[in-house]
N, C-alpha and C. Protein backbone atom coordinates (compact mmCIF):
# COMPACT_ATOMS: atom_id res chain seq x y z
N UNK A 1 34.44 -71.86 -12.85
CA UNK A 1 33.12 -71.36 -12.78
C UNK A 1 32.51 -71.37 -14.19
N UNK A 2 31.61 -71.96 -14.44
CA UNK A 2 30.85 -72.08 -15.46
C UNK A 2 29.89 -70.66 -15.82
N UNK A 3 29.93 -69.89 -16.42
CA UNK A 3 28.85 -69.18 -16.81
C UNK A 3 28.15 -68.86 -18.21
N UNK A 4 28.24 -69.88 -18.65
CA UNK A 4 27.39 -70.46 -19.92
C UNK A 4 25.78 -69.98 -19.65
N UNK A 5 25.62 -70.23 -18.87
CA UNK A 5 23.66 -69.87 -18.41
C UNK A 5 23.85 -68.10 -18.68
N UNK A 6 24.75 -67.24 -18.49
CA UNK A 6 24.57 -66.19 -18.92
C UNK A 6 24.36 -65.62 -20.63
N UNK A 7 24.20 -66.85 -21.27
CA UNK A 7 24.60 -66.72 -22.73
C UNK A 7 23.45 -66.86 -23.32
N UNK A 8 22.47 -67.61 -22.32
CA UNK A 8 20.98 -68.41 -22.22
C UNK A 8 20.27 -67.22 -22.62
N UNK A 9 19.04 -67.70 -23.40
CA UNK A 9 18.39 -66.49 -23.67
C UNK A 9 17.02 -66.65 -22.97
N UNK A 10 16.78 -67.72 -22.12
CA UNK A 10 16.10 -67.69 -21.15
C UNK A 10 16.62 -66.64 -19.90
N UNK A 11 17.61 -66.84 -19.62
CA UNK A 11 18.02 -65.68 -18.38
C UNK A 11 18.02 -64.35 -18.73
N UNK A 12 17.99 -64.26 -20.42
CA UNK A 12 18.19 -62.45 -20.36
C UNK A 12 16.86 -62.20 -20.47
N UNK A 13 15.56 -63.17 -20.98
CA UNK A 13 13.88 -62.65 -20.64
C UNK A 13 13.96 -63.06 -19.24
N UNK A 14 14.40 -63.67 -18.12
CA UNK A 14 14.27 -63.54 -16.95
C UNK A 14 14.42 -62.02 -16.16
N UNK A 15 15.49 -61.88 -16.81
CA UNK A 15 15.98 -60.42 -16.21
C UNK A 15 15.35 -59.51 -16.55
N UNK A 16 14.72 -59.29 -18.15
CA UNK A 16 14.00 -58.26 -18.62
C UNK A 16 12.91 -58.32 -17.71
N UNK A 17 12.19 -59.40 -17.58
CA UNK A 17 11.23 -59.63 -16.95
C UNK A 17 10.90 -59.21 -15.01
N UNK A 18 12.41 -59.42 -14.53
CA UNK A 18 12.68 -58.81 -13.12
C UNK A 18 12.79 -57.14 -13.72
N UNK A 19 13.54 -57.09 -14.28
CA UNK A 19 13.42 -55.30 -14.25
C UNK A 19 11.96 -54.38 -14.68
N UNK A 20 11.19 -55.38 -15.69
CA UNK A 20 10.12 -54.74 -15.82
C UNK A 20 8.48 -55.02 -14.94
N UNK A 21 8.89 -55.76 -13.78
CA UNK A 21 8.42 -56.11 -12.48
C UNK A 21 8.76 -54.93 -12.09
N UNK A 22 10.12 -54.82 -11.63
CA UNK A 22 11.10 -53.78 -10.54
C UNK A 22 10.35 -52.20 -10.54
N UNK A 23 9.84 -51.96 -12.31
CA UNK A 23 9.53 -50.67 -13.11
C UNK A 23 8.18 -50.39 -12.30
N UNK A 24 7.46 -51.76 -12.57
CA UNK A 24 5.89 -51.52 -12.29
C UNK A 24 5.29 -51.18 -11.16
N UNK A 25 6.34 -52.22 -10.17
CA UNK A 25 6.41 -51.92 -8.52
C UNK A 25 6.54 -50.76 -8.48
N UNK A 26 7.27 -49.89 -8.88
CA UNK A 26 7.72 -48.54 -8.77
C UNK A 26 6.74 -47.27 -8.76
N UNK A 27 6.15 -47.64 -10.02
CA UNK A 27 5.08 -46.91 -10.83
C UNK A 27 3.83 -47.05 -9.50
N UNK A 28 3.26 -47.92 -9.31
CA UNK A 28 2.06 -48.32 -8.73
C UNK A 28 2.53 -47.85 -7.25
N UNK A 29 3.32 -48.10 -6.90
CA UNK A 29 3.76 -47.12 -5.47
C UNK A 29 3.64 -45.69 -5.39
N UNK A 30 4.42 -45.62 -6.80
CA UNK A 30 4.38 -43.68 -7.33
C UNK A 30 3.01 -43.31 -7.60
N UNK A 31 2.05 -43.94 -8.20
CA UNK A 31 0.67 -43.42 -7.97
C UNK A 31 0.03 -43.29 -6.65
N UNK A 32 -0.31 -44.66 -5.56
CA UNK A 32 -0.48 -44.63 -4.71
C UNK A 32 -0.73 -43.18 -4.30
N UNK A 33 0.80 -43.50 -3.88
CA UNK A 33 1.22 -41.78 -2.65
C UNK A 33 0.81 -40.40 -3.41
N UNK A 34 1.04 -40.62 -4.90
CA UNK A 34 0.29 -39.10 -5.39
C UNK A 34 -1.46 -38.80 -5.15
N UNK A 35 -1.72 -40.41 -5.23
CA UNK A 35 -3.51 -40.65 -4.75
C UNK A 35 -3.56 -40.18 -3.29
N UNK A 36 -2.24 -40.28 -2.76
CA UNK A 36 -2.80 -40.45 -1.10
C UNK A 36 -2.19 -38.50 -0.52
N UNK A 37 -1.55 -37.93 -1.46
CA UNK A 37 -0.88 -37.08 -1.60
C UNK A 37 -2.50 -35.81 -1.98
N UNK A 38 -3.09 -36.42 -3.32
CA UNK A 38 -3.91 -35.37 -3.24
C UNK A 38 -5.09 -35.26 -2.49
N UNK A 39 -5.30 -36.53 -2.02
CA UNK A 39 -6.63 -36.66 -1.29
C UNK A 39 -6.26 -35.81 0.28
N UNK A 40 -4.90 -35.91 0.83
CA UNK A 40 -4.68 -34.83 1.35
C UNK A 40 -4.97 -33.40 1.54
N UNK A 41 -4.44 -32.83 -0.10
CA UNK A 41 -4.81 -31.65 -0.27
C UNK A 41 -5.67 -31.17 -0.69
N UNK A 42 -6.84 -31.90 -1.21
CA UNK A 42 -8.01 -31.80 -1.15
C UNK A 42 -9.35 -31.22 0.10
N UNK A 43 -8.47 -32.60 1.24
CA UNK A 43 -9.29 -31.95 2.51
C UNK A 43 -8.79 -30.84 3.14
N UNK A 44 -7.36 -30.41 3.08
CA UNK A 44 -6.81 -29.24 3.48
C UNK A 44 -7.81 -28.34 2.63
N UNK A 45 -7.56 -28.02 1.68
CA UNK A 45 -8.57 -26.98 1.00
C UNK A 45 -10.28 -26.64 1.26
N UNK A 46 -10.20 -28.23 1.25
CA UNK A 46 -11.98 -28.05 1.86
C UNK A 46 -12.29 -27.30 3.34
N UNK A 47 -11.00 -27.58 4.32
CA UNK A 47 -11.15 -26.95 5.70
C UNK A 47 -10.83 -25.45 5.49
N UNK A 48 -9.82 -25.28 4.65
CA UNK A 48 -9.58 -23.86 4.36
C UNK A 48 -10.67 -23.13 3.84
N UNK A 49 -11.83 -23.93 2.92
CA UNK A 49 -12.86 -23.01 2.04
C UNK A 49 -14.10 -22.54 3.11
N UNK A 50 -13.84 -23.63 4.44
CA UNK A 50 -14.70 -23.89 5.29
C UNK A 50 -14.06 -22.47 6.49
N UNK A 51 -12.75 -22.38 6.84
CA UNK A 51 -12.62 -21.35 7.25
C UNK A 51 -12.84 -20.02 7.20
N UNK A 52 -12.50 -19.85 5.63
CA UNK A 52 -13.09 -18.69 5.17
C UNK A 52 -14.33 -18.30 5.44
N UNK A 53 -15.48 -19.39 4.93
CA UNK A 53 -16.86 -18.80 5.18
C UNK A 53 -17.48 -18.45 6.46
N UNK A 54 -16.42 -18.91 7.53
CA UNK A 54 -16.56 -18.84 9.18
C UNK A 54 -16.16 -17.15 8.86
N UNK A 55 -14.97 -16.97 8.39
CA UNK A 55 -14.46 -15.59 8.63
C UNK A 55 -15.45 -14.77 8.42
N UNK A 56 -16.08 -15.15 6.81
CA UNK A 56 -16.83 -14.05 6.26
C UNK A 56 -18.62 -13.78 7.22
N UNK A 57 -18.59 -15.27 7.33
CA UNK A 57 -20.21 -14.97 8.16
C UNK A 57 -19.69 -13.58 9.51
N UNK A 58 -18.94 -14.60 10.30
CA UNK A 58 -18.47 -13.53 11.34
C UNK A 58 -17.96 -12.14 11.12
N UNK A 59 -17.42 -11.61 9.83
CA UNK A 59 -17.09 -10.05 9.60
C UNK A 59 -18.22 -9.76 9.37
N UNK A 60 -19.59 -10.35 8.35
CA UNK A 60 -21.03 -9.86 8.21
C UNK A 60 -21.50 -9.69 9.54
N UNK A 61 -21.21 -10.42 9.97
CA UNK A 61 -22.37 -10.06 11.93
C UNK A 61 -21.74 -9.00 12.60
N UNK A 62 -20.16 -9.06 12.29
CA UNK A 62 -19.59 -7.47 13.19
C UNK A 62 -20.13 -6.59 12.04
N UNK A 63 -19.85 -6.76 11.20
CA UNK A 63 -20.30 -5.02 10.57
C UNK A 63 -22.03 -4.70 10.58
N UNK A 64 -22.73 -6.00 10.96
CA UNK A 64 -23.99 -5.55 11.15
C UNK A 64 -24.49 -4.96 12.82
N UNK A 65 -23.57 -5.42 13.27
CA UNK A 65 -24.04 -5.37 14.36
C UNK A 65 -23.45 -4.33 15.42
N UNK A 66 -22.56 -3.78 14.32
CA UNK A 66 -21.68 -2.27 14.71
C UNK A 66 -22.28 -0.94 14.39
N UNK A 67 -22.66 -0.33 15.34
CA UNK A 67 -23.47 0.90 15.45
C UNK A 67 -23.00 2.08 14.85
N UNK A 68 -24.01 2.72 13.98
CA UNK A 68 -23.32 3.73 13.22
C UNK A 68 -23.21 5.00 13.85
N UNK A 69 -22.00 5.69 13.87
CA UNK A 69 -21.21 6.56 14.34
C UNK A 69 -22.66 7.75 14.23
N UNK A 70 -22.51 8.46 15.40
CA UNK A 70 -23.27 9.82 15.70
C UNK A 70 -22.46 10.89 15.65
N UNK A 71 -23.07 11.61 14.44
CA UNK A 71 -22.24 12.85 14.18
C UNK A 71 -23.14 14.18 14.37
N UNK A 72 -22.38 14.59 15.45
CA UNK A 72 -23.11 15.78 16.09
C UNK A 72 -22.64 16.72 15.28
N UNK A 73 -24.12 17.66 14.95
CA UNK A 73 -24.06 19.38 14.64
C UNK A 73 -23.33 20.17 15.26
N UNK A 74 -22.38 20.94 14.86
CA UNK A 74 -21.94 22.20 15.81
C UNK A 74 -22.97 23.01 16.20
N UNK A 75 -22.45 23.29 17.32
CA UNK A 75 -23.70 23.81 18.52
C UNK A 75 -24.27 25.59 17.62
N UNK A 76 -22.82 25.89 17.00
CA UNK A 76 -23.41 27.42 16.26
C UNK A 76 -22.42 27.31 15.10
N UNK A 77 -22.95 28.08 14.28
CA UNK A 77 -21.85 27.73 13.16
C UNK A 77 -20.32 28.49 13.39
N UNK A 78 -19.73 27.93 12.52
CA UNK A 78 -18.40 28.56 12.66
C UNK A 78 -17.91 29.51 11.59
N UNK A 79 -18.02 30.48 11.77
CA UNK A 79 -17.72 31.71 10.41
C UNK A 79 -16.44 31.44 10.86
N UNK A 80 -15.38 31.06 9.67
CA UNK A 80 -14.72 31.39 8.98
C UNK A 80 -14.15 32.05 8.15
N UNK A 81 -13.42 32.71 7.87
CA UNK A 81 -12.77 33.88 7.05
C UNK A 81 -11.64 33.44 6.47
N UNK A 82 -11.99 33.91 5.08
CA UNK A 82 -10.72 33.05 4.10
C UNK A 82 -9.66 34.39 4.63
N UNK A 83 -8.24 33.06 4.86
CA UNK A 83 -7.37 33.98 5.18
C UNK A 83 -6.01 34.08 3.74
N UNK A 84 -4.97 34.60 3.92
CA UNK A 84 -4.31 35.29 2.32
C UNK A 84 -4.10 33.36 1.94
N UNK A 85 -4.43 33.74 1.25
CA UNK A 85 -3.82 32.42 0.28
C UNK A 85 -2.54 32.43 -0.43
N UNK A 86 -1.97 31.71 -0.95
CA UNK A 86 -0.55 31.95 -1.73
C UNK A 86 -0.78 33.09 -2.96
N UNK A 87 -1.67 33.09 -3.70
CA UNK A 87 -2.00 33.58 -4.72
C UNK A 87 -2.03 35.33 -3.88
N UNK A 88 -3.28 35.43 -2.96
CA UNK A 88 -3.44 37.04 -2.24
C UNK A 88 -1.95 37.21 -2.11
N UNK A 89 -1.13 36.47 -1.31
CA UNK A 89 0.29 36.35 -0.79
C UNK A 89 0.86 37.68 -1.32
N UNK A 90 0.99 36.98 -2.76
CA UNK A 90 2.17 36.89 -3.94
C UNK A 90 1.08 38.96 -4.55
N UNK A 91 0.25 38.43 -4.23
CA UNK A 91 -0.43 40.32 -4.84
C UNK A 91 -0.24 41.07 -3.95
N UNK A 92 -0.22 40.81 -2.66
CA UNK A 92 0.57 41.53 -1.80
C UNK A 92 1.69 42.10 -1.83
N UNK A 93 2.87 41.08 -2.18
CA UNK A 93 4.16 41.60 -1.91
C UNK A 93 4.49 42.09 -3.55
N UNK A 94 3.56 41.99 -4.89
CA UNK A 94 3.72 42.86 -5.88
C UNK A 94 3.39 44.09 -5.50
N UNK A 95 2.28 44.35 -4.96
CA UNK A 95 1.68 45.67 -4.83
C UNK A 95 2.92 46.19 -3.77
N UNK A 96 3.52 45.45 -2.81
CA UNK A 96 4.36 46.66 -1.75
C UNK A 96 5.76 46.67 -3.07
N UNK A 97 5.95 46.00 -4.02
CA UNK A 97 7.06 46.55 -5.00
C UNK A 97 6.72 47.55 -5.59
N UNK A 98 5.48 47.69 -5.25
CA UNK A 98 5.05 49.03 -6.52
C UNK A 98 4.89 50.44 -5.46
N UNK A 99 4.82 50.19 -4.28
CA UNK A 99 5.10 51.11 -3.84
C UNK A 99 3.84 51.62 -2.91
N UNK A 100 2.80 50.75 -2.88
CA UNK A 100 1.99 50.92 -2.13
C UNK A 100 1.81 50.33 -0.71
N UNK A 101 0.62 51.67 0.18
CA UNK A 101 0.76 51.33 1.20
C UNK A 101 -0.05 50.03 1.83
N UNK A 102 0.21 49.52 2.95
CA UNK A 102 -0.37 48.27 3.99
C UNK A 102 -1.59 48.87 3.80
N UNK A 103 -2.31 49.81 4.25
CA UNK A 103 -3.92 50.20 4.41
C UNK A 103 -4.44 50.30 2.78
N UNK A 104 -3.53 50.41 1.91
CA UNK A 104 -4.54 50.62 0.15
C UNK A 104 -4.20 48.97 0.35
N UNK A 105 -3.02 48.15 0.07
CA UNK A 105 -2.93 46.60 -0.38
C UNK A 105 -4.09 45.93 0.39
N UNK A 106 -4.48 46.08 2.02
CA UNK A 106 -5.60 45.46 2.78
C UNK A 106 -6.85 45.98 1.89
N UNK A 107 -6.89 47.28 1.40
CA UNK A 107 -8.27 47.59 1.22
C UNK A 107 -8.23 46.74 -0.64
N UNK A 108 -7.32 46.72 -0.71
CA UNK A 108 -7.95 46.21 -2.44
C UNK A 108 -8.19 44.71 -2.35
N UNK A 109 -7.67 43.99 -1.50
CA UNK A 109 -7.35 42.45 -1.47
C UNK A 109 -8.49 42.35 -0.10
N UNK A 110 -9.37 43.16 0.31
CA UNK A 110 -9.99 42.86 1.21
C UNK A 110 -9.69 42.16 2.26
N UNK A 111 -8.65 41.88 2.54
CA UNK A 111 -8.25 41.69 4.12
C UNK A 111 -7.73 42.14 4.98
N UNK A 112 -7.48 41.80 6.41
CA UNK A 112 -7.18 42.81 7.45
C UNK A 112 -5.90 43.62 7.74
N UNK A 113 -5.81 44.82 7.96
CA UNK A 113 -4.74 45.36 7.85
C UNK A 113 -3.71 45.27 8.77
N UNK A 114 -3.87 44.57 9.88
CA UNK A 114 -2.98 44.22 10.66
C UNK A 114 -2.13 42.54 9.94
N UNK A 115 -3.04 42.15 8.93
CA UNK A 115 -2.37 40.69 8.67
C UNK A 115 -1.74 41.15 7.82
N UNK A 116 -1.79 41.90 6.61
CA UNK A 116 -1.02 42.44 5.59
C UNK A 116 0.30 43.12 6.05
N UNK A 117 0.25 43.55 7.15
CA UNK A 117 1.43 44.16 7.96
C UNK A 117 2.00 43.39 8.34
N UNK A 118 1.94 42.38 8.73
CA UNK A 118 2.55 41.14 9.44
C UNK A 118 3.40 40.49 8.32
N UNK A 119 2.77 40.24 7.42
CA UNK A 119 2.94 39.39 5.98
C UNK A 119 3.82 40.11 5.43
N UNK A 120 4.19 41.72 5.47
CA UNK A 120 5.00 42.75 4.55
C UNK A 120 6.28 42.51 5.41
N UNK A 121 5.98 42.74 7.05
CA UNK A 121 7.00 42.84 8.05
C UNK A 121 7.79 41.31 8.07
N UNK A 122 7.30 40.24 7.55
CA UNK A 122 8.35 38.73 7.56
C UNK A 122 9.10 38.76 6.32
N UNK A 123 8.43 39.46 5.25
CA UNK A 123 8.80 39.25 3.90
C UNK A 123 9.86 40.13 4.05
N UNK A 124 9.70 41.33 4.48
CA UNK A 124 11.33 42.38 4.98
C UNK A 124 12.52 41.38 5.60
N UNK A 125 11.78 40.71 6.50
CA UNK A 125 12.52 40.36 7.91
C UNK A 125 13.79 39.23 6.37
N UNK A 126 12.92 38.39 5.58
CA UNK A 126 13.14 37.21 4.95
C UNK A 126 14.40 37.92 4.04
N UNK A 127 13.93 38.99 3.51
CA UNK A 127 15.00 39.97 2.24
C UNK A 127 16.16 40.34 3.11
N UNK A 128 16.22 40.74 4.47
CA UNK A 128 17.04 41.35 4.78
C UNK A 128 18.57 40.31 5.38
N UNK A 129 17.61 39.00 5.83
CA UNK A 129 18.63 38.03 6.34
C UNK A 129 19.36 37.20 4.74
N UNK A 130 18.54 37.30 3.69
CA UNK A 130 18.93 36.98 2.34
C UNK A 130 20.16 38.07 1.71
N UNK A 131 19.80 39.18 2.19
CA UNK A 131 20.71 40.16 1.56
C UNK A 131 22.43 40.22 2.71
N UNK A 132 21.66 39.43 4.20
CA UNK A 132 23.21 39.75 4.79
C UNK A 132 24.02 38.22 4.67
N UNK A 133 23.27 37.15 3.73
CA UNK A 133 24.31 35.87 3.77
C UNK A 133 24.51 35.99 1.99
N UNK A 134 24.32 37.08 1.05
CA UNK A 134 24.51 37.13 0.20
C UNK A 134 26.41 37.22 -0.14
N UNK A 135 26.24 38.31 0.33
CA UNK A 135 27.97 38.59 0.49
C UNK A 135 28.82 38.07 0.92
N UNK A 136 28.44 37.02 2.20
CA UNK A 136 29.09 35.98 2.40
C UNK A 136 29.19 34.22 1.85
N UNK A 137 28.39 34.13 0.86
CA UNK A 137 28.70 33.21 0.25
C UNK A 137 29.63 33.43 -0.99
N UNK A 138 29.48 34.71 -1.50
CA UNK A 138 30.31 34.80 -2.75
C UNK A 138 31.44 35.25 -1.85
């Protein structure tokens, strides 16, 4: 087998010449499809920008066209009465440490003397179940 023609320096610019064909083919294909790639995502986006403004016209026509809520007056007013707050609470159950009665603590804190009784009678109820699991934890 003769391979002298491989020594040729005509065959090695042949070859350079096939591989830098081989390169170009390559390249010009690889653009192509990135051309054909964005023109794709181009119209995707355009249908998407086009969806949106469908959305938004249509949320403008529901919220225009949605009737505003009727808010009825109470028929008479409603008196309300501030009832103990944490703060009254807490002056409550100082004043029964000091030794005063349910009818003076209602009359200084201005509220009712049946609630102040109630409020003295849980706070007992609370000390007394505290004082009978005392001894049994230690």
């Amino acid at each position: 087998m003769n391979l002298d023609w491989i020594l040729s320096p005509l065959a090695c610019y042949a070859v350079v010449a096939l591989a830098l064909a081989a390169c170009l083919a390559s390249f010009m294909s690889t653009r192509a499809e990135v051309w054909r790639l964005r023109q794709t995502a181009d119209a995707s986006q355009d249908a998407i920008k086009r969806q949106v403004e469908e959305m938004q016209s249509q949320f403008t026509a529901i919220a225009q066209s949605r009737p505003e809520p009727v808010v009825e007056a109470p028929a008479r007013p409603l008196s309300l009465r501030p009832g103990l707050n944490l703060t009254r609470r807490t002056q409550a159950l100082r004043m029964r440490r000091r030794g005063e009665s349910a009818e003076s603590i209602a009359a200084a804190l201005s509220a009712p003397r049946n609630e102040i009784e109630l409020l003295l009678k849980i706070y007992e109820m609370t000390e007394y179940r505290r004082q009978l699991k005392a001894p049994a934890q230690s």
